[in-house]
PDB file of N, CA and C in Angstrom:
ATOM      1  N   UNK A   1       0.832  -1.185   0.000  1.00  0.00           N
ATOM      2  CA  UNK A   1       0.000   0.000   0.000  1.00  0.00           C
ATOM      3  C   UNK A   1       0.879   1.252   0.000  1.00  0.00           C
ATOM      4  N   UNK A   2       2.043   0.944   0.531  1.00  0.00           N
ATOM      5  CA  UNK A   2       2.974   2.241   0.884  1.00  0.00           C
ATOM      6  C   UNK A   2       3.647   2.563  -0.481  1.00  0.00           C
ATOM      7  N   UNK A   3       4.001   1.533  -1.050  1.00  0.00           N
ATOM      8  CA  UNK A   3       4.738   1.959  -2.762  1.00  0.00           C
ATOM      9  C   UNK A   3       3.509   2.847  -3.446  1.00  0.00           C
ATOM     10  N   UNK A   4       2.261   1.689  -3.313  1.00  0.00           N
ATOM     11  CA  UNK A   4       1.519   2.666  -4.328  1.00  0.00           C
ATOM     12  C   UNK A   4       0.699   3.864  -3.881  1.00  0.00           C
ATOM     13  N   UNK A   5       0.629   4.286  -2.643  1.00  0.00           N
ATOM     14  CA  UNK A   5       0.579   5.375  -2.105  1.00  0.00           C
ATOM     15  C   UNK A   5       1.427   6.799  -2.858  1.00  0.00           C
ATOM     16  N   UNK A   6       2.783   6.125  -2.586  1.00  0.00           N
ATOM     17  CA  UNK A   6       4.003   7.167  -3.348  1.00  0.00           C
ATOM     18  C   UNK A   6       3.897   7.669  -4.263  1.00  0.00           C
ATOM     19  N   UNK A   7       3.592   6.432  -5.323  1.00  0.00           N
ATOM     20  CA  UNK A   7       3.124   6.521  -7.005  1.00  0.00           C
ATOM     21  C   UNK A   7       1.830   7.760  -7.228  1.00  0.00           C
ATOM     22  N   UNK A   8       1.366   7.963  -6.277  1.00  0.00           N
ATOM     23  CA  UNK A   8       0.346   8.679  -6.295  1.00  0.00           C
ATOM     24  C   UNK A   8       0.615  10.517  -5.810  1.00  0.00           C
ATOM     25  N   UNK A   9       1.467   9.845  -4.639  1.00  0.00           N
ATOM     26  CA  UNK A   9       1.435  11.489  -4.000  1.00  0.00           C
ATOM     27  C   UNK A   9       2.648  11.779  -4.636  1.00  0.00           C
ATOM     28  N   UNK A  10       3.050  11.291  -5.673  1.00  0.00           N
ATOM     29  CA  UNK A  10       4.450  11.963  -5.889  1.00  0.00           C
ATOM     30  C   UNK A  10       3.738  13.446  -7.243  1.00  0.00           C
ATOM     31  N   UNK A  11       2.708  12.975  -7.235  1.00  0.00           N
ATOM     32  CA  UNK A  11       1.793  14.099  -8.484  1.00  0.00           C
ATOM     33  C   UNK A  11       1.380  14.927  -7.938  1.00  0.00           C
ATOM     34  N   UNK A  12       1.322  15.011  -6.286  1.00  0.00           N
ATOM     35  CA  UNK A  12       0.394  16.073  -5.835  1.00  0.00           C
ATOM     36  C   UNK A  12       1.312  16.737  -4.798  1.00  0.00           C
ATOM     37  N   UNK A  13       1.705  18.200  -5.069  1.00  0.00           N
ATOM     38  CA  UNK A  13       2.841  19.314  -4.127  1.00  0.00           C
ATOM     39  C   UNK A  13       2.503  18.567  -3.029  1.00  0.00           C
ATOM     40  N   UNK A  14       3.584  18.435  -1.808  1.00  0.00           N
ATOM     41  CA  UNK A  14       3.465  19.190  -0.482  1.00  0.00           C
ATOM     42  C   UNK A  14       3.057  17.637   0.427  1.00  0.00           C
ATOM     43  N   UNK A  15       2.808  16.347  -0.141  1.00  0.00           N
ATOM     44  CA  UNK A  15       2.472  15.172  -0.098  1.00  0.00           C
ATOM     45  C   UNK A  15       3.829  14.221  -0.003  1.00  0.00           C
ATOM     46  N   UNK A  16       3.975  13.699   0.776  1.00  0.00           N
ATOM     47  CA  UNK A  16       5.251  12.393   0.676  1.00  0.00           C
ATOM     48  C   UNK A  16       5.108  11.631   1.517  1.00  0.00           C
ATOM     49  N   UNK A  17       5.822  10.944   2.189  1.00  0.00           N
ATOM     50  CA  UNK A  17       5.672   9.522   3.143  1.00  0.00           C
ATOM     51  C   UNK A  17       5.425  10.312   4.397  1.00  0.00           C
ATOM     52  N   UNK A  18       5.692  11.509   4.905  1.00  0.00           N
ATOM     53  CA  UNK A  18       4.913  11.800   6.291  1.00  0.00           C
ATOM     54  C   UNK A  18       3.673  11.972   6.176  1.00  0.00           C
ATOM     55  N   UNK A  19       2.767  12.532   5.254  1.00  0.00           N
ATOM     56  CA  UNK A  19       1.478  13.023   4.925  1.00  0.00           C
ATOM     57  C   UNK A  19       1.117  11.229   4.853  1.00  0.00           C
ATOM     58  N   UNK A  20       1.364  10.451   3.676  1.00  0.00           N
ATOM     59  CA  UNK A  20       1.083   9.391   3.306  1.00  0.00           C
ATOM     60  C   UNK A  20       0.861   8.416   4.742  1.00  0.00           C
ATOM     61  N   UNK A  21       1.793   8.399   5.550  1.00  0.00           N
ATOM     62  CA  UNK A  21       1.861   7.453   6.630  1.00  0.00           C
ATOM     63  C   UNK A  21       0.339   7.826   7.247  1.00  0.00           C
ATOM     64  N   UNK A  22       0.514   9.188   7.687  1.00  0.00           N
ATOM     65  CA  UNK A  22      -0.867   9.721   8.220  1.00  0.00           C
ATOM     66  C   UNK A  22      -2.153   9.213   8.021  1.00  0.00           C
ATOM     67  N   UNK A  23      -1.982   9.296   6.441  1.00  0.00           N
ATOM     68  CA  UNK A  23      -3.621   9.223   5.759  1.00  0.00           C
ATOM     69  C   UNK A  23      -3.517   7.562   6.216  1.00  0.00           C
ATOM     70  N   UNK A  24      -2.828   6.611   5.651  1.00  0.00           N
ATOM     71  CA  UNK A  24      -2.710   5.407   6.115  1.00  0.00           C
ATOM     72  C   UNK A  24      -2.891   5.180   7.441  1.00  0.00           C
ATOM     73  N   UNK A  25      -2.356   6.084   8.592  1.00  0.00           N
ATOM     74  CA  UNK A  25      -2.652   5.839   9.905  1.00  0.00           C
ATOM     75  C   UNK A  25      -3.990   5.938  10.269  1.00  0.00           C
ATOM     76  N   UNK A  26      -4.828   7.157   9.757  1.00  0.00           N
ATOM     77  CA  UNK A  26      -5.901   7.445  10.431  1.00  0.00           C
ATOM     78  C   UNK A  26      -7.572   6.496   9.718  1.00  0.00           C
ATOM     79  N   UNK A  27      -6.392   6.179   8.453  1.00  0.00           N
ATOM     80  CA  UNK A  27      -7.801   5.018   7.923  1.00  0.00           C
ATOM     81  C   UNK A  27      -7.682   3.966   8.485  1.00  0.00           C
ATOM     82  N   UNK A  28      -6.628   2.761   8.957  1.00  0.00           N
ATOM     83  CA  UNK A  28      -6.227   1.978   9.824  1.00  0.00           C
ATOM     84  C   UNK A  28      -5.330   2.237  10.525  1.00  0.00           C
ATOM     85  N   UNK A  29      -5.465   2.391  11.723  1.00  0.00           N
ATOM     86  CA  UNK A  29      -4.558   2.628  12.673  1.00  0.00           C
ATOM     87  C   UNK A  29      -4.306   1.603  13.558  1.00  0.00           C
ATOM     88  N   UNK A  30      -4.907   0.261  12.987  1.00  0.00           N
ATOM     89  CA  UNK A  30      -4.570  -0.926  14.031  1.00  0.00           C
ATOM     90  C   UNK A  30      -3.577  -1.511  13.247  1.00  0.00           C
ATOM     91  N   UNK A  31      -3.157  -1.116  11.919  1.00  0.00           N
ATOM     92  CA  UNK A  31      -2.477  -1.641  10.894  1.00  0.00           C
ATOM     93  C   UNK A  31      -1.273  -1.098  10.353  1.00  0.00           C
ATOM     94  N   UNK A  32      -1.330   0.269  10.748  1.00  0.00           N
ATOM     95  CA  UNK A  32      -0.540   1.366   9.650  1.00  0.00           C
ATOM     96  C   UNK A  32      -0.262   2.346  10.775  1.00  0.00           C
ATOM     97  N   UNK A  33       1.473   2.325  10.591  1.00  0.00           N
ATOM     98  CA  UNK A  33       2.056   3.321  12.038  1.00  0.00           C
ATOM     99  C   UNK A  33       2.606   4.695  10.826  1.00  0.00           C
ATOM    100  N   UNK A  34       1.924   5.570  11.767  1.00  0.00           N
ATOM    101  CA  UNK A  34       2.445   6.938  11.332  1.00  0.00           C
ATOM    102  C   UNK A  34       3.694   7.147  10.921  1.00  0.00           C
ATOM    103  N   UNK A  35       4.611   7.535   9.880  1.00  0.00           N
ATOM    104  CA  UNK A  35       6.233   7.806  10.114  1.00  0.00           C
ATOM    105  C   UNK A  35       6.591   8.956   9.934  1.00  0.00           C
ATOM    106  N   UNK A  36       7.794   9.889  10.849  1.00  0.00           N
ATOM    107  CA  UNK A  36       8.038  11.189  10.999  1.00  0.00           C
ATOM    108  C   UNK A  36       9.843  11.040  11.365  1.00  0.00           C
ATOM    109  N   UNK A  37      10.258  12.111  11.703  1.00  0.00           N
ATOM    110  CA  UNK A  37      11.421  12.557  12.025  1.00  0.00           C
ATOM    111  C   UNK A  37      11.158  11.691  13.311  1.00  0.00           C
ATOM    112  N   UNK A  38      10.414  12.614  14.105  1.00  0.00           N
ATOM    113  CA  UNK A  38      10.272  12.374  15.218  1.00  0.00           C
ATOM    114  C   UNK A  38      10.423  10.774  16.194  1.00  0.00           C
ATOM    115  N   UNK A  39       9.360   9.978  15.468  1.00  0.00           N
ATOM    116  CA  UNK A  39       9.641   8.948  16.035  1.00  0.00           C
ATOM    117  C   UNK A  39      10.602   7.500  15.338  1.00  0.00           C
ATOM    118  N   UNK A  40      11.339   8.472  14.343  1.00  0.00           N
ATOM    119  CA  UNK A  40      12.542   7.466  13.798  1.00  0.00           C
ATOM    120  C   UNK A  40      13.583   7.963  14.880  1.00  0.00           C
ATOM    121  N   UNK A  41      13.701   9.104  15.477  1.00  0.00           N
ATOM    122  CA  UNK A  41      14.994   9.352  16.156  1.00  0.00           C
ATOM    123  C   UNK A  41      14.961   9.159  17.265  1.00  0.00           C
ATOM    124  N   UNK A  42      13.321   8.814  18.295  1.00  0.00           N
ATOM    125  CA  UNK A  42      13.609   8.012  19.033  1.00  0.00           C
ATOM    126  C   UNK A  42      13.379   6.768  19.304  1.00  0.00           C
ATOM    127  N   UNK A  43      13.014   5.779  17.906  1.00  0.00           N
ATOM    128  CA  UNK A  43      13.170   4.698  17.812  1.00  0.00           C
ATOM    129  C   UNK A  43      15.351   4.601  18.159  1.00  0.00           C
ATOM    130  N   UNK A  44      15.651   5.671  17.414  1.00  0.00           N
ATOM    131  CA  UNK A  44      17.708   5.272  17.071  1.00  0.00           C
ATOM    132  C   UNK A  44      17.934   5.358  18.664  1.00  0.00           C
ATOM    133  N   UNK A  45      17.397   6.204  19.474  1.00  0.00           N
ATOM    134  CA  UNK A  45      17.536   7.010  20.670  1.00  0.00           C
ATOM    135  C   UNK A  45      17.726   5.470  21.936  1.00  0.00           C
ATOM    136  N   UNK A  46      16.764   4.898  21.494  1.00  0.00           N
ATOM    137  CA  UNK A  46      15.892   3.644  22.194  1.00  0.00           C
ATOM    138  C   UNK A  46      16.641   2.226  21.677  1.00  0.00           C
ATOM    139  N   UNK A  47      17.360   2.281  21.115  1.00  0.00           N
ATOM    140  CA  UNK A  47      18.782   1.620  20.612  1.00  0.00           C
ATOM    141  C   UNK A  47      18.123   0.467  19.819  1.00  0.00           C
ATOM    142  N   UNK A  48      17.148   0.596  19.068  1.00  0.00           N
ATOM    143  CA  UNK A  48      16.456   0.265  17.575  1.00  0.00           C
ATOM    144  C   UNK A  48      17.185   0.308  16.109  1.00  0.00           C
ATOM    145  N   UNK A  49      17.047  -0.389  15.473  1.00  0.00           N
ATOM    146  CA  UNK A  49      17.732  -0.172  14.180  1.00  0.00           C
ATOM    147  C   UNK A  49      17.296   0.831  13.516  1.00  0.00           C
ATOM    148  N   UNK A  50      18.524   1.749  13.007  1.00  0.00           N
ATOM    149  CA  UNK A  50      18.389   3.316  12.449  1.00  0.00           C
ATOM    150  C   UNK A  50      17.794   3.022  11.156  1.00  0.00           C
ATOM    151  N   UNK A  51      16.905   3.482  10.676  1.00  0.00           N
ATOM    152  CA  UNK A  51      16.004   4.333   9.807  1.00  0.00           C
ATOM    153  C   UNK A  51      16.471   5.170   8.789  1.00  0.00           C
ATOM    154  N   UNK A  52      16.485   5.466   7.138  1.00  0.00           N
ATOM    155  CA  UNK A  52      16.892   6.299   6.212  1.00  0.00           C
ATOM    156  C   UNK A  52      15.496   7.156   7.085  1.00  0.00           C
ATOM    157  N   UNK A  53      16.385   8.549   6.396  1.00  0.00           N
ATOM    158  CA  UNK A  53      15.123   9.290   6.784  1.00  0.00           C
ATOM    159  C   UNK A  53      13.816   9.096   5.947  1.00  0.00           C
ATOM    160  N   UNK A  54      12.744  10.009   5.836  1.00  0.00           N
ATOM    161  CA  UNK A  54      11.192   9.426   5.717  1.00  0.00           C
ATOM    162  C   UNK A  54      11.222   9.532   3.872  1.00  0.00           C
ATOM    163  N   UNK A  55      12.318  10.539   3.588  1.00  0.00           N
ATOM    164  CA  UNK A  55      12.144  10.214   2.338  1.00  0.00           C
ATOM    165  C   UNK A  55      12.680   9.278   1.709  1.00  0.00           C
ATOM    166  N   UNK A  56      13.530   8.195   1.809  1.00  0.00           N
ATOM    167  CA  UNK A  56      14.298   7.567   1.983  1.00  0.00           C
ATOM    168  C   UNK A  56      13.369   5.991   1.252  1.00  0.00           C
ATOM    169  N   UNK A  57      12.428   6.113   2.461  1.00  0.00           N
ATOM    170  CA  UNK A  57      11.538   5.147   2.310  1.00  0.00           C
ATOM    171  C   UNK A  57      11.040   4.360   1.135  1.00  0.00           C
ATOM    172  N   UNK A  58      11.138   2.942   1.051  1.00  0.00           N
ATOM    173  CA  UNK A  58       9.946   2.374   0.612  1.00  0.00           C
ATOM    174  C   UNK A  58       9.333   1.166   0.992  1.00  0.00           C
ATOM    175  N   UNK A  59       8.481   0.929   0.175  1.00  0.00           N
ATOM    176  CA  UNK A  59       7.743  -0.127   1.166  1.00  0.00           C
ATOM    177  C   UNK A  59       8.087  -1.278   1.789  1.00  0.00           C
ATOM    178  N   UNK A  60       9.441  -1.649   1.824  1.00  0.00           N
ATOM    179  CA  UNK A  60      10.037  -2.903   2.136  1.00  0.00           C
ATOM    180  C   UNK A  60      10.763  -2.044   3.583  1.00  0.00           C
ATOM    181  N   UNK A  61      10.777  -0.940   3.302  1.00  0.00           N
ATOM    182  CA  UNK A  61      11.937   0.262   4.522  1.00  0.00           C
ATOM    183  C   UNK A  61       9.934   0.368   5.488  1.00  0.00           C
ATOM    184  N   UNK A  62       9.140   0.535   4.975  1.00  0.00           N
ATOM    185  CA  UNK A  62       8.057   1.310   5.795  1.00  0.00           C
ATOM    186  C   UNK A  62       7.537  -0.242   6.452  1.00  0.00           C
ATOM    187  N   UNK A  63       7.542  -1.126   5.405  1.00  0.00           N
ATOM    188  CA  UNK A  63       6.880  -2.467   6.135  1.00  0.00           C
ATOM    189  C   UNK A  63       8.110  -3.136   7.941  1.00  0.00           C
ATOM    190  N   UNK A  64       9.046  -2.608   7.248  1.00  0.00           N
ATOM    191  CA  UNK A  64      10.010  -2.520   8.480  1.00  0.00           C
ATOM    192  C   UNK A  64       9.824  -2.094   9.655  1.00  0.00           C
ATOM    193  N   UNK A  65       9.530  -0.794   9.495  1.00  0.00           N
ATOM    194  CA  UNK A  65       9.569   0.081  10.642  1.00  0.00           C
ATOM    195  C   UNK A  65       8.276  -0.821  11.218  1.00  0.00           C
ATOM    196  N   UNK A  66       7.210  -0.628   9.783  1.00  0.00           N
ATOM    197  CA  UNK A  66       5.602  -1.101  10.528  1.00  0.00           C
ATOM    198  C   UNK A  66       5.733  -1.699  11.641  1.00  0.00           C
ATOM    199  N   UNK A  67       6.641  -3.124  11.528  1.00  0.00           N
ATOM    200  CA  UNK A  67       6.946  -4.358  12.371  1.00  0.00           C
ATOM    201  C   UNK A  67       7.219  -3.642  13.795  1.00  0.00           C
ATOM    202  N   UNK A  68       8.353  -2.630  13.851  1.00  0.00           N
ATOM    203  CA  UNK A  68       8.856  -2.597  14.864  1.00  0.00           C
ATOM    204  C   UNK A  68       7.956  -1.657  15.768  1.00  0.00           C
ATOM    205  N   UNK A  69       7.388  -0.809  15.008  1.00  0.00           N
ATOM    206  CA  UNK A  69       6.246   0.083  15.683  1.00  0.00           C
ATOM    207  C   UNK A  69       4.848  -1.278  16.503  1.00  0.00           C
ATOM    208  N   UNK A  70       4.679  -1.968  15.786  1.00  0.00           N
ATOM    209  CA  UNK A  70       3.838  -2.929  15.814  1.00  0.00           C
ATOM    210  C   UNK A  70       4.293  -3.871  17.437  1.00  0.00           C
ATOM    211  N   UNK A  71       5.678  -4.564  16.891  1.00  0.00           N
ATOM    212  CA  UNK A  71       5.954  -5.196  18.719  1.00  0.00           C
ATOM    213  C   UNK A  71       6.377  -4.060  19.532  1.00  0.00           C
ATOM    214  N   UNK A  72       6.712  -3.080  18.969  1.00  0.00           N
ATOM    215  CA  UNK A  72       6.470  -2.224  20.576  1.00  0.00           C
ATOM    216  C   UNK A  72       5.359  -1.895  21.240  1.00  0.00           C
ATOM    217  N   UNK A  73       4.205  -1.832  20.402  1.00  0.00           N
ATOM    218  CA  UNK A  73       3.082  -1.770  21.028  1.00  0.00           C
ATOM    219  C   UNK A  73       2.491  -3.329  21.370  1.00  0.00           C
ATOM    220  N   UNK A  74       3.028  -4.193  21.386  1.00  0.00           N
ATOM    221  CA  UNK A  74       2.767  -5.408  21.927  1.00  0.00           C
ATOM    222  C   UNK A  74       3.584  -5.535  23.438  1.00  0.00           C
ATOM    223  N   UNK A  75       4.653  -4.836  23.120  1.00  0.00           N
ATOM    224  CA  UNK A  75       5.524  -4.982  24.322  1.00  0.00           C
ATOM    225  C   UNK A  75       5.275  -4.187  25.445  1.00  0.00           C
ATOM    226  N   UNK A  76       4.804  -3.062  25.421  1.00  0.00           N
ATOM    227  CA  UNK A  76       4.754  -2.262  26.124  1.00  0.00           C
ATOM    228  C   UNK A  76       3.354  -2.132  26.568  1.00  0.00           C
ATOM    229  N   UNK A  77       2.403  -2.958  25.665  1.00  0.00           N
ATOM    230  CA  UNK A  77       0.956  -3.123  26.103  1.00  0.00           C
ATOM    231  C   UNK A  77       0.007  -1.280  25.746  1.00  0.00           C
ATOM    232  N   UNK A  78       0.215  -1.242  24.815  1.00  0.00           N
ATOM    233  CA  UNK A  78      -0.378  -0.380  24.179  1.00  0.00           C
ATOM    234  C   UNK A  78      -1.396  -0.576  23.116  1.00  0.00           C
ATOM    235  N   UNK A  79      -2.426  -0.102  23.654  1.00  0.00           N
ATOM    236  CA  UNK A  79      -3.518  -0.206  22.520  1.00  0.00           C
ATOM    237  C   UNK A  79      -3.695  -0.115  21.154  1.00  0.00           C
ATOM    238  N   UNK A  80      -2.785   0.621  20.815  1.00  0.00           N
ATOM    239  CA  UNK A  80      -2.908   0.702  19.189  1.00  0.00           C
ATOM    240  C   UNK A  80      -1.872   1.496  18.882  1.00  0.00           C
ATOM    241  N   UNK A  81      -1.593   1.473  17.842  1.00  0.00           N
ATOM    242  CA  UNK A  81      -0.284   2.133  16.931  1.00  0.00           C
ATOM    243  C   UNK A  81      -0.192   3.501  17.306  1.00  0.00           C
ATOM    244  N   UNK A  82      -0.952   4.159  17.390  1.00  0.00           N
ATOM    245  CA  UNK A  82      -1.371   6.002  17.816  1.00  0.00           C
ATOM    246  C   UNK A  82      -0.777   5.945  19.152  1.00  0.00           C
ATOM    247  N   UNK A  83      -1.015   5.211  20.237  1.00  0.00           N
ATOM    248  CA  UNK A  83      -0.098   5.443  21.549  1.00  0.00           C
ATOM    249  C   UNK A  83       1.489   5.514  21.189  1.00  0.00           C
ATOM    250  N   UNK A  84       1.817   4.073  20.007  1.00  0.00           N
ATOM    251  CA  UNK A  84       2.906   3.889  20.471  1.00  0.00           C
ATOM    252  C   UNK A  84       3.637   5.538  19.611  1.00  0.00           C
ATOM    253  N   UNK A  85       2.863   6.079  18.346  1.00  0.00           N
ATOM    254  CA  UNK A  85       3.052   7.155  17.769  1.00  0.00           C
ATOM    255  C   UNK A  85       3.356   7.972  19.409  1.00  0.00           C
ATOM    256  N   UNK A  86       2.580   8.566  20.236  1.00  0.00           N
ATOM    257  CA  UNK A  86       2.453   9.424  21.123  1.00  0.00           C
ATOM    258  C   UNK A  86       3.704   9.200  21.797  1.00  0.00           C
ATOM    259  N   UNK A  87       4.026   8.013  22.588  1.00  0.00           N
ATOM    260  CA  UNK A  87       4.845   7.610  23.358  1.00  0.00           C
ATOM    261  C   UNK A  87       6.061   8.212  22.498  1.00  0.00           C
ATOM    262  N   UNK A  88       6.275   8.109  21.147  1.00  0.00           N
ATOM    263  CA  UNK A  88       7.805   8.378  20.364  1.00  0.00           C
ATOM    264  C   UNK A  88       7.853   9.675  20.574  1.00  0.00           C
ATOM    265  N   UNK A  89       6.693   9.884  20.622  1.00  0.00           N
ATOM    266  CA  UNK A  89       6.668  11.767  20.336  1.00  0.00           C
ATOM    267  C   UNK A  89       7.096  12.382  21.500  1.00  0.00           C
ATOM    268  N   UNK A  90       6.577  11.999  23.025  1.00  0.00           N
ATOM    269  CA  UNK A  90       7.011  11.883  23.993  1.00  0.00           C
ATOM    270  C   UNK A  90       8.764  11.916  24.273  1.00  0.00           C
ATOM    271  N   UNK A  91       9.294  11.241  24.059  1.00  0.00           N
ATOM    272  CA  UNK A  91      10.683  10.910  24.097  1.00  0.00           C
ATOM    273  C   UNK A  91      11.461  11.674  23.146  1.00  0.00           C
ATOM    274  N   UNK A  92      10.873  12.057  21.770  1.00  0.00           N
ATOM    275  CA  UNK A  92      11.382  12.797  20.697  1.00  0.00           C
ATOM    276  C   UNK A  92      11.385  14.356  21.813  1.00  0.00           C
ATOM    277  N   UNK A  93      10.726  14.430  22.316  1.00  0.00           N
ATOM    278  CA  UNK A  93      10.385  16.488  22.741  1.00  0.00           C
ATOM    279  C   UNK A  93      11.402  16.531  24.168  1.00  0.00           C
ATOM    280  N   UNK A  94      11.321  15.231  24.502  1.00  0.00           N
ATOM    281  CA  UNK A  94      12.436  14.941  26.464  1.00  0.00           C
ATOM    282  C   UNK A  94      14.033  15.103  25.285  1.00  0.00           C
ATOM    283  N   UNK A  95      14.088  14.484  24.391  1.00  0.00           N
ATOM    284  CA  UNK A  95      15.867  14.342  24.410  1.00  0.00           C
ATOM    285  C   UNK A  95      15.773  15.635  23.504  1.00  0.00           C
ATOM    286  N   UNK A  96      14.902  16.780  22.858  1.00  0.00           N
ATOM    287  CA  UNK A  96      14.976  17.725  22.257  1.00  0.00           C
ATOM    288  C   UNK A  96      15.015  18.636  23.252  1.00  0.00           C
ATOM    289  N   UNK A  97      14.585  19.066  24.745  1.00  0.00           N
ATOM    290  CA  UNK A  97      14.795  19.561  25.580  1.00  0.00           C
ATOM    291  C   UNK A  97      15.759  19.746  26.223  1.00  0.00           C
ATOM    292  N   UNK A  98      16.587  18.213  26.767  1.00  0.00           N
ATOM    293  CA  UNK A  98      17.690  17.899  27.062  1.00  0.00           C
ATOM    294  C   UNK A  98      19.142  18.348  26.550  1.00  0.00           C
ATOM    295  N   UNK A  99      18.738  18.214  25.133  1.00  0.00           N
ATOM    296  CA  UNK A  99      19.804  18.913  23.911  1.00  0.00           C
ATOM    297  C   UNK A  99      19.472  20.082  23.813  1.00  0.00           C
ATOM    298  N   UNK A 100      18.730  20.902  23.968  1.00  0.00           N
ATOM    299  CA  UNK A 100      18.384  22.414  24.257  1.00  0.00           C
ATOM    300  C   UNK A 100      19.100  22.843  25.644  1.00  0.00           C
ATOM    301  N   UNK A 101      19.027  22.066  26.877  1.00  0.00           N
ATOM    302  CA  UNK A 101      19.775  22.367  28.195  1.00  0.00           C
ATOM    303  C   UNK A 101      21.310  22.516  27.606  1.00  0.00           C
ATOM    304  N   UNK A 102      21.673  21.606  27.218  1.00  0.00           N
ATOM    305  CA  UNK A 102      23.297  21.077  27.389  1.00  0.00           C
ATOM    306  C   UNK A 102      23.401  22.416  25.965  1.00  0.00           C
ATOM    307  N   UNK A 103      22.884  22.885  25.383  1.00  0.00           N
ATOM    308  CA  UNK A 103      23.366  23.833  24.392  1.00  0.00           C
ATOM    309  C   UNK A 103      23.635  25.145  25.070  1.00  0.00           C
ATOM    310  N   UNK A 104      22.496  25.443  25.958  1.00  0.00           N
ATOM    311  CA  UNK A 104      22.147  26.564  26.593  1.00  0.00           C
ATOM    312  C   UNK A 104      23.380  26.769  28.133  1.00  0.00           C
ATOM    313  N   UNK A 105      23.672  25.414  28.188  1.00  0.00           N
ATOM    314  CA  UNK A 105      24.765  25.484  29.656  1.00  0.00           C
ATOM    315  C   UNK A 105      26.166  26.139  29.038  1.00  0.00           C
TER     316      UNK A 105
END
């Protein structure tokens, strides 16, 4: 779904695999994990296998991540893909803070 997603938004401005993940997330979200900056860097953060960035992607790179987004929310006992989205986002804004302290010291 993620290749031919691409094939599609690559015709329409302002559209790529973050928008794409989205639309995929919010039509199934028990199926289809959001992908961003955000929670690829603290998937790397969380000592996970690193990620091309989002443009990078394709569907053999997105079915990847899917997996790992997928047992973390098995592991951690999370309801659905959108927590484990939240939870990254979570950790993405703590080590962006953190790296804001140590800049600012």
């Amino acid at each position: 779904m993620f290749d031919e997603g691409l094939r599609f938004a690559k015709h329409v401005k302002g559209i790529g695999p973050n928008v794409l993940t989205e639309a995929m997330h919010t039509w199934n979200p028990a199926r289809y994990a959001a992908m961003n900056k955000n929670p690829l860097t603290s998937l790397k953060e969380l000592g996970f296998p690193e990620f091309p960035l989002p443009q990078s992607f394709d569907g053999a790179t997105y079915a990847k991540y899917n997996q790992v987004i997928t047992d973390l929310a098995g592991w951690c006992g999370f309801q659905s893909l959108g927590q484990v989205d939240q939870f990254l986002n979570y950790v993405y804004w703590k080590l962006k803070k953190r790296q804001k302290k140590k800049t600012a010291a």
